[in-house]
C-alpha atoms as a PDB file:
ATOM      1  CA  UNK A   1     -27.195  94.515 -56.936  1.00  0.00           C
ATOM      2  CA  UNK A   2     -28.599  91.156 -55.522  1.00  0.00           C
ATOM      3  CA  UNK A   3     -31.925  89.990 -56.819  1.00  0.00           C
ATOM      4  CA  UNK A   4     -34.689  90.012 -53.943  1.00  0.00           C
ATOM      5  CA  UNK A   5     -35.509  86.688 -52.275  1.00  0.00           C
ATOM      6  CA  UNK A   6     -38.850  85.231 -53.801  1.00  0.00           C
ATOM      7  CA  UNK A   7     -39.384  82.515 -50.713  1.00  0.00           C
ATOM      8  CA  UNK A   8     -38.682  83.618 -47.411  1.00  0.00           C
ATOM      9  CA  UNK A   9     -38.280  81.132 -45.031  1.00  0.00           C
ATOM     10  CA  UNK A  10     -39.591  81.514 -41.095  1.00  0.00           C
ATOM     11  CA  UNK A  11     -39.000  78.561 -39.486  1.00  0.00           C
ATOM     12  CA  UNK A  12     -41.423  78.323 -36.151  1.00  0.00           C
ATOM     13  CA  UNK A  13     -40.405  76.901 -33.135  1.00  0.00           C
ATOM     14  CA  UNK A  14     -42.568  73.541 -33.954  1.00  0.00           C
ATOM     15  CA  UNK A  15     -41.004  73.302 -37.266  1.00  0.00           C
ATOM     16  CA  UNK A  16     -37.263  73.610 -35.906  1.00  0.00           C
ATOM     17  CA  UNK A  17     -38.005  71.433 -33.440  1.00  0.00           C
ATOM     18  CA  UNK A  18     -39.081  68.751 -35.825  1.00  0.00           C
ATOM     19  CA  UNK A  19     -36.130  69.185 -38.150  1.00  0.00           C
ATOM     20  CA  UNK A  20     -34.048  69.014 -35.271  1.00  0.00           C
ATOM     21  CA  UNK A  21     -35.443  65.504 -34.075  1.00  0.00           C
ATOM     22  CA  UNK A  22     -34.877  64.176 -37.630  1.00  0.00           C
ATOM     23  CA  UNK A  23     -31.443  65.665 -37.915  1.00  0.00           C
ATOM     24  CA  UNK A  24     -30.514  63.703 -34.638  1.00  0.00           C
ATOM     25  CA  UNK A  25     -32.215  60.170 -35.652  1.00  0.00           C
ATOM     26  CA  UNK A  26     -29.767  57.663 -36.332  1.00  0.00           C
ATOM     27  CA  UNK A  27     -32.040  56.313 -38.995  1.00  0.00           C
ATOM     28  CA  UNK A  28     -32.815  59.087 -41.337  1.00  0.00           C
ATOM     29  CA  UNK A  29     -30.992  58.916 -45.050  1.00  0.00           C
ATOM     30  CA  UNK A  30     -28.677  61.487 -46.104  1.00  0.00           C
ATOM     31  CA  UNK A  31     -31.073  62.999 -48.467  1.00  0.00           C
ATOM     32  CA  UNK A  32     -33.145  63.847 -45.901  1.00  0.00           C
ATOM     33  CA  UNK A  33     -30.658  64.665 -43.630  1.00  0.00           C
ATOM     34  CA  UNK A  34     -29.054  67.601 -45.843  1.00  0.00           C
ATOM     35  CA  UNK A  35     -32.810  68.907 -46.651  1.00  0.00           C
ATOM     36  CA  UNK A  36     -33.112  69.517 -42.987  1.00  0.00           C
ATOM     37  CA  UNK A  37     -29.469  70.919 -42.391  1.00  0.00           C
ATOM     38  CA  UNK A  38     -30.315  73.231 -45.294  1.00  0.00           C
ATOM     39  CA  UNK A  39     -33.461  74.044 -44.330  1.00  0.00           C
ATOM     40  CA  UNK A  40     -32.413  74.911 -41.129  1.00  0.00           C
ATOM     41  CA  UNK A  41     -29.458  77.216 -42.655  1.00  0.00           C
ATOM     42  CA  UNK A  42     -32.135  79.019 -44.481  1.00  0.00           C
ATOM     43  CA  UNK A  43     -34.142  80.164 -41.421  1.00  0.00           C
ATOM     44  CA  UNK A  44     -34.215  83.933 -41.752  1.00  0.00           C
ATOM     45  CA  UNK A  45     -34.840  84.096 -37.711  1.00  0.00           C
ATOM     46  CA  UNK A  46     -31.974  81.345 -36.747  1.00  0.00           C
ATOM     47  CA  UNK A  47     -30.142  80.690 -39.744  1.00  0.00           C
ATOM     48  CA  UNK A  48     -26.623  81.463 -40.744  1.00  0.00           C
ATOM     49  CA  UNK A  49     -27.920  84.339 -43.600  1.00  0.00           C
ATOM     50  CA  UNK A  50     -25.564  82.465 -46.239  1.00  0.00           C
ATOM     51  CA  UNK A  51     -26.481  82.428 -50.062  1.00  0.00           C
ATOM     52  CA  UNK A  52     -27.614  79.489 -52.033  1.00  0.00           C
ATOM     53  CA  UNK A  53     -24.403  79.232 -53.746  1.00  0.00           C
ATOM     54  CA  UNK A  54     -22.465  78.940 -50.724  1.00  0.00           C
ATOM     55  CA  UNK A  55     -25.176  76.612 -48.661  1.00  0.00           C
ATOM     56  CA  UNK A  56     -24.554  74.415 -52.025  1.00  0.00           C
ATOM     57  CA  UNK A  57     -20.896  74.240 -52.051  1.00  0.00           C
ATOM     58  CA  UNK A  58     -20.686  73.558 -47.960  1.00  0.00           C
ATOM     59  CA  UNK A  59     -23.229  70.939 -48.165  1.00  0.00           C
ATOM     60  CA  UNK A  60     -21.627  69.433 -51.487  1.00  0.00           C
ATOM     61  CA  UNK A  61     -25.283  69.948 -53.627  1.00  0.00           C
ATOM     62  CA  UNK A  62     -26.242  71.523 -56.774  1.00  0.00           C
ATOM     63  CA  UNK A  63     -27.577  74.947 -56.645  1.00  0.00           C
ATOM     64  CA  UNK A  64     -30.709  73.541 -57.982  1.00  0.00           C
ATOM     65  CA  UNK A  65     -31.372  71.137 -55.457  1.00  0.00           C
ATOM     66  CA  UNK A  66     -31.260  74.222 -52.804  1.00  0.00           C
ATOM     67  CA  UNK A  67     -34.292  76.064 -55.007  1.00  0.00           C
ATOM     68  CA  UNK A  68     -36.037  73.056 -54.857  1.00  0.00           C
ATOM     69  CA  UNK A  69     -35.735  72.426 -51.512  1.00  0.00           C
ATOM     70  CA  UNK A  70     -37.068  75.649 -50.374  1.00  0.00           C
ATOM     71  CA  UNK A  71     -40.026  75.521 -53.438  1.00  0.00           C
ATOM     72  CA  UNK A  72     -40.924  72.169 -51.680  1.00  0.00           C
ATOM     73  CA  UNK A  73     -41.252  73.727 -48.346  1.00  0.00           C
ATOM     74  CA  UNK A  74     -42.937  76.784 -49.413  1.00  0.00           C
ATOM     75  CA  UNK A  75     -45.800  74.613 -51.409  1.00  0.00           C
ATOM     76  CA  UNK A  76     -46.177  71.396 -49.121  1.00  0.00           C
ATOM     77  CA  UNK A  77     -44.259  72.575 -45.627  1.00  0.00           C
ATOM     78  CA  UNK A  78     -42.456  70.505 -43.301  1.00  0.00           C
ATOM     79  CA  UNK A  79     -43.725  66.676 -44.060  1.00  0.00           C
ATOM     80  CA  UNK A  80     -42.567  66.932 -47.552  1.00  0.00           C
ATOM     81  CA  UNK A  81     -38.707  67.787 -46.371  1.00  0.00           C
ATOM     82  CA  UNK A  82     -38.870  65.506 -43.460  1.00  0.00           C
ATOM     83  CA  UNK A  83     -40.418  62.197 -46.067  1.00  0.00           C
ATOM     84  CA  UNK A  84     -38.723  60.619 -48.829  1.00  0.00           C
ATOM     85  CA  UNK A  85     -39.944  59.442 -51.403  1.00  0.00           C
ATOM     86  CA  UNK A  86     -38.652  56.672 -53.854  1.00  0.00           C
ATOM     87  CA  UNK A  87     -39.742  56.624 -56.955  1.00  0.00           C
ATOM     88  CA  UNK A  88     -41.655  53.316 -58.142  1.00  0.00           C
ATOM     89  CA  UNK A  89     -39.708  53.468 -61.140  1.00  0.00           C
ATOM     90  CA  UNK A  90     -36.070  53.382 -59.431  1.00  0.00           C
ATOM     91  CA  UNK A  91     -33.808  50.225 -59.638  1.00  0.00           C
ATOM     92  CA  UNK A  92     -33.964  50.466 -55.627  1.00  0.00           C
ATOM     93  CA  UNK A  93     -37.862  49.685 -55.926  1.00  0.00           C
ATOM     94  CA  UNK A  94     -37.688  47.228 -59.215  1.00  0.00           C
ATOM     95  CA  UNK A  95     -35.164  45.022 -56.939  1.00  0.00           C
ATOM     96  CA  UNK A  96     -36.307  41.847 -57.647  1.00  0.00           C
ATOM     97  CA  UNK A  97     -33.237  39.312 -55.861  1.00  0.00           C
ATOM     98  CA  UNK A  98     -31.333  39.957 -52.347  1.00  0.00           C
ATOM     99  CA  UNK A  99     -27.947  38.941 -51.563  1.00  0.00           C
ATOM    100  CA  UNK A 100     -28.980  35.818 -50.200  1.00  0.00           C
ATOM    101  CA  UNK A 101     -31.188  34.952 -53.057  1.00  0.00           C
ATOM    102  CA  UNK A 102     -28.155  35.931 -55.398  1.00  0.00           C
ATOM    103  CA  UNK A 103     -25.661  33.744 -53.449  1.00  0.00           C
ATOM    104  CA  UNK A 104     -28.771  31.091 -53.650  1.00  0.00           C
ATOM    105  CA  UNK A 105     -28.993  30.927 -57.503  1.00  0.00           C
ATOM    106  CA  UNK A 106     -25.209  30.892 -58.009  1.00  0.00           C
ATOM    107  CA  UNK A 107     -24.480  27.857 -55.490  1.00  0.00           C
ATOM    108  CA  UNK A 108     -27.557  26.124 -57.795  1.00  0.00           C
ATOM    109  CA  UNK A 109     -26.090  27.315 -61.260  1.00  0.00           C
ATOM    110  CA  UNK A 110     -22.487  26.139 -59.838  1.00  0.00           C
ATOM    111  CA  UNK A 111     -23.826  22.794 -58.730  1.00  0.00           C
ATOM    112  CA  UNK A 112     -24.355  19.595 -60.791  1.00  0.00           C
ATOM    113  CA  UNK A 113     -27.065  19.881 -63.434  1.00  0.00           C
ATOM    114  CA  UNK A 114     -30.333  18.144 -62.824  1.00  0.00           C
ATOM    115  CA  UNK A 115     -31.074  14.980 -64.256  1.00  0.00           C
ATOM    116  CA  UNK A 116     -31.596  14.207 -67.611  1.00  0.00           C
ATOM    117  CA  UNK A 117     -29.839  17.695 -68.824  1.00  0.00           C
ATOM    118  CA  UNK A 118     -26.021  18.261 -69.562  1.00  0.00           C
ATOM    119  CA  UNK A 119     -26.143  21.798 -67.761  1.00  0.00           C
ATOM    120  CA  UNK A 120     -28.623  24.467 -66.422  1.00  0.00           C
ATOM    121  CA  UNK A 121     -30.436  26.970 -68.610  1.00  0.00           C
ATOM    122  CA  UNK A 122     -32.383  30.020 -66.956  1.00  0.00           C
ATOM    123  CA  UNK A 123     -35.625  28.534 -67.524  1.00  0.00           C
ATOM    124  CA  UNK A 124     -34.497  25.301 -64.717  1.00  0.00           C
ATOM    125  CA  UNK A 125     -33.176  27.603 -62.747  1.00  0.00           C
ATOM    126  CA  UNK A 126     -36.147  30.017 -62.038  1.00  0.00           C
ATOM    127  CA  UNK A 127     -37.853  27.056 -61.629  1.00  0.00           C
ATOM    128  CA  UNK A 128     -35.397  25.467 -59.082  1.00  0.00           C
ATOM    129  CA  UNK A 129     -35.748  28.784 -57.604  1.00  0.00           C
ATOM    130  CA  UNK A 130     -39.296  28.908 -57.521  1.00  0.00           C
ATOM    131  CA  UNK A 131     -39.715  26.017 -55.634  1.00  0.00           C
ATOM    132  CA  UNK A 132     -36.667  26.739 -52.789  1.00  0.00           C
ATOM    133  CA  UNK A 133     -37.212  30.071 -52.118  1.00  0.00           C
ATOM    134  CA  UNK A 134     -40.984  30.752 -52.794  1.00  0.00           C
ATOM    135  CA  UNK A 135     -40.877  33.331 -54.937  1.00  0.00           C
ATOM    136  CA  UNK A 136     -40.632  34.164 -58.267  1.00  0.00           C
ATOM    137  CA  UNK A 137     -38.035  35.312 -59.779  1.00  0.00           C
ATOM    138  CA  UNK A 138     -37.798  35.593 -63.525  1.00  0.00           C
ATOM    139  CA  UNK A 139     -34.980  34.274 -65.802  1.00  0.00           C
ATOM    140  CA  UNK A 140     -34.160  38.016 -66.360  1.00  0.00           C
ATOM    141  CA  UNK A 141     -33.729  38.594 -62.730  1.00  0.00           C
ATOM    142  CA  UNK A 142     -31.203  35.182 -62.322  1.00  0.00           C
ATOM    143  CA  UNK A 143     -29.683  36.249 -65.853  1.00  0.00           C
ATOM    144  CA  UNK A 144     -29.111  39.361 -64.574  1.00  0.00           C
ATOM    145  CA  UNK A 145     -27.277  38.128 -61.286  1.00  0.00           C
ATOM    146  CA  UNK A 146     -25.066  35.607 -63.157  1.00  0.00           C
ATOM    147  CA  UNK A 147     -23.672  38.087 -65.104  1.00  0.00           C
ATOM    148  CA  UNK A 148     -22.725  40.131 -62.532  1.00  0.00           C
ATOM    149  CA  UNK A 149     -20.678  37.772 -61.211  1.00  0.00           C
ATOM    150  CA  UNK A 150     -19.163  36.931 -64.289  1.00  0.00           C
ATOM    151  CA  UNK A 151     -20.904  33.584 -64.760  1.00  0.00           C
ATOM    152  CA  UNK A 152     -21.964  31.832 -68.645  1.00  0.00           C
ATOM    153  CA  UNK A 153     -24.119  29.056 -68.455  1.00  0.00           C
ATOM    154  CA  UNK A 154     -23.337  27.868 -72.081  1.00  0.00           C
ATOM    155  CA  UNK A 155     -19.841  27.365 -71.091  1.00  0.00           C
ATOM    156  CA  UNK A 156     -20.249  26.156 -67.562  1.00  0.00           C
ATOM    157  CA  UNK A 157     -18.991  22.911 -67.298  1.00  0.00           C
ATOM    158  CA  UNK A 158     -21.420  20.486 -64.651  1.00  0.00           C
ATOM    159  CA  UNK A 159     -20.161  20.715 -61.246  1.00  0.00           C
ATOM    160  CA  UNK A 160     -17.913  23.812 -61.924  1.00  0.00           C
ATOM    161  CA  UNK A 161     -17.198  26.259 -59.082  1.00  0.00           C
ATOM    162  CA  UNK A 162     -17.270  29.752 -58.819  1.00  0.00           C
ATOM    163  CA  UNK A 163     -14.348  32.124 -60.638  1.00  0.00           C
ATOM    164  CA  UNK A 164     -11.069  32.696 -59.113  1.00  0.00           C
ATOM    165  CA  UNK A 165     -11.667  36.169 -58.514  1.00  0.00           C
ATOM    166  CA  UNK A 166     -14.925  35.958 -56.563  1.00  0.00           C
ATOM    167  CA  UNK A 167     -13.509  32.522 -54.418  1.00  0.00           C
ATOM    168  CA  UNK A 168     -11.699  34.682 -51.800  1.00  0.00           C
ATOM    169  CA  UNK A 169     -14.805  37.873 -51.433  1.00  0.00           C
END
């Protein structure tokens, strides 16, 4: 014997409507995309009537995320499916350099060193970079980009180009 539904989801026509709109915006993220198919599949007046296990395997999402779905929409409604919200503490939001500020401070740590030093250290590079792009970056930001890309400063030579591997990308 099944255990009874706690949330039961009626879906008016307003609130399909909206869903709908979202669903067909070429803009909208995935996450918020499946929330609304899901949502949608849940609708006890329009829905398909399939379980959270299967809506979770057809939609490729843990059973959990399903639950909290429908907790979310019974507590806040329809604006809290249809928004996401990033964290402030995600690496999306901490993002401090851009691929063109990357490519930037690799040209500059690739390039001769400035004068009166044999090579570049972090600290002449955020500054370098302070003053060409206007904004600050810290030395953890640049250290962090060099070594994605496979780059030592203590064992650059001056003048010395990019790695073999990254030449043709």
């Amino acid at each position: 014997m099944a255990r009874p539904k706690t949330y039961i989801i009626k879906l008016s026509d307003d609130e399909r409507a909206a869903l709908q709109k979202v669903i067909r915006n070429k803009k909208t993220c995935k996450t918020v995309l499946k929330r609304c198919q899901i949502l949608l599949e849940l609708d006890e007046v329009q829905g398909t009537g399939l379980t959270h296990a299967q809506l979770a395997h057809s939609y490729a999402v843990c059973p959990a995320t399903i639950t909290n779905i429908v907790q979310s929409y019974v507590r806040n409604g329809i604006k809290d499916i249809i928004r996401y919200n990033i964290s402030p503490n995600s690496s999306a939001a901490l993002r401090k350099m851009d691929g063109r500020a990357e490519a930037h401070v690799i040209q500059m740590a690739c390039g001769p060193a400035p004068e009166g030093h044999s090579r570049w250290t972090l600290r002449l590079l955020e500054e370098k970079v302070r003053i060409e792009l206007d904004t600050p970056i810290g030395r953890e930001a640049i250290r962090q980009a060099l070594k994605k890309m496979n780059l030592d400063l203590t064992k650059m030579p001056t003048g010395a180009s990019l790695p073999k591997k990254t030449r043709n990308s």
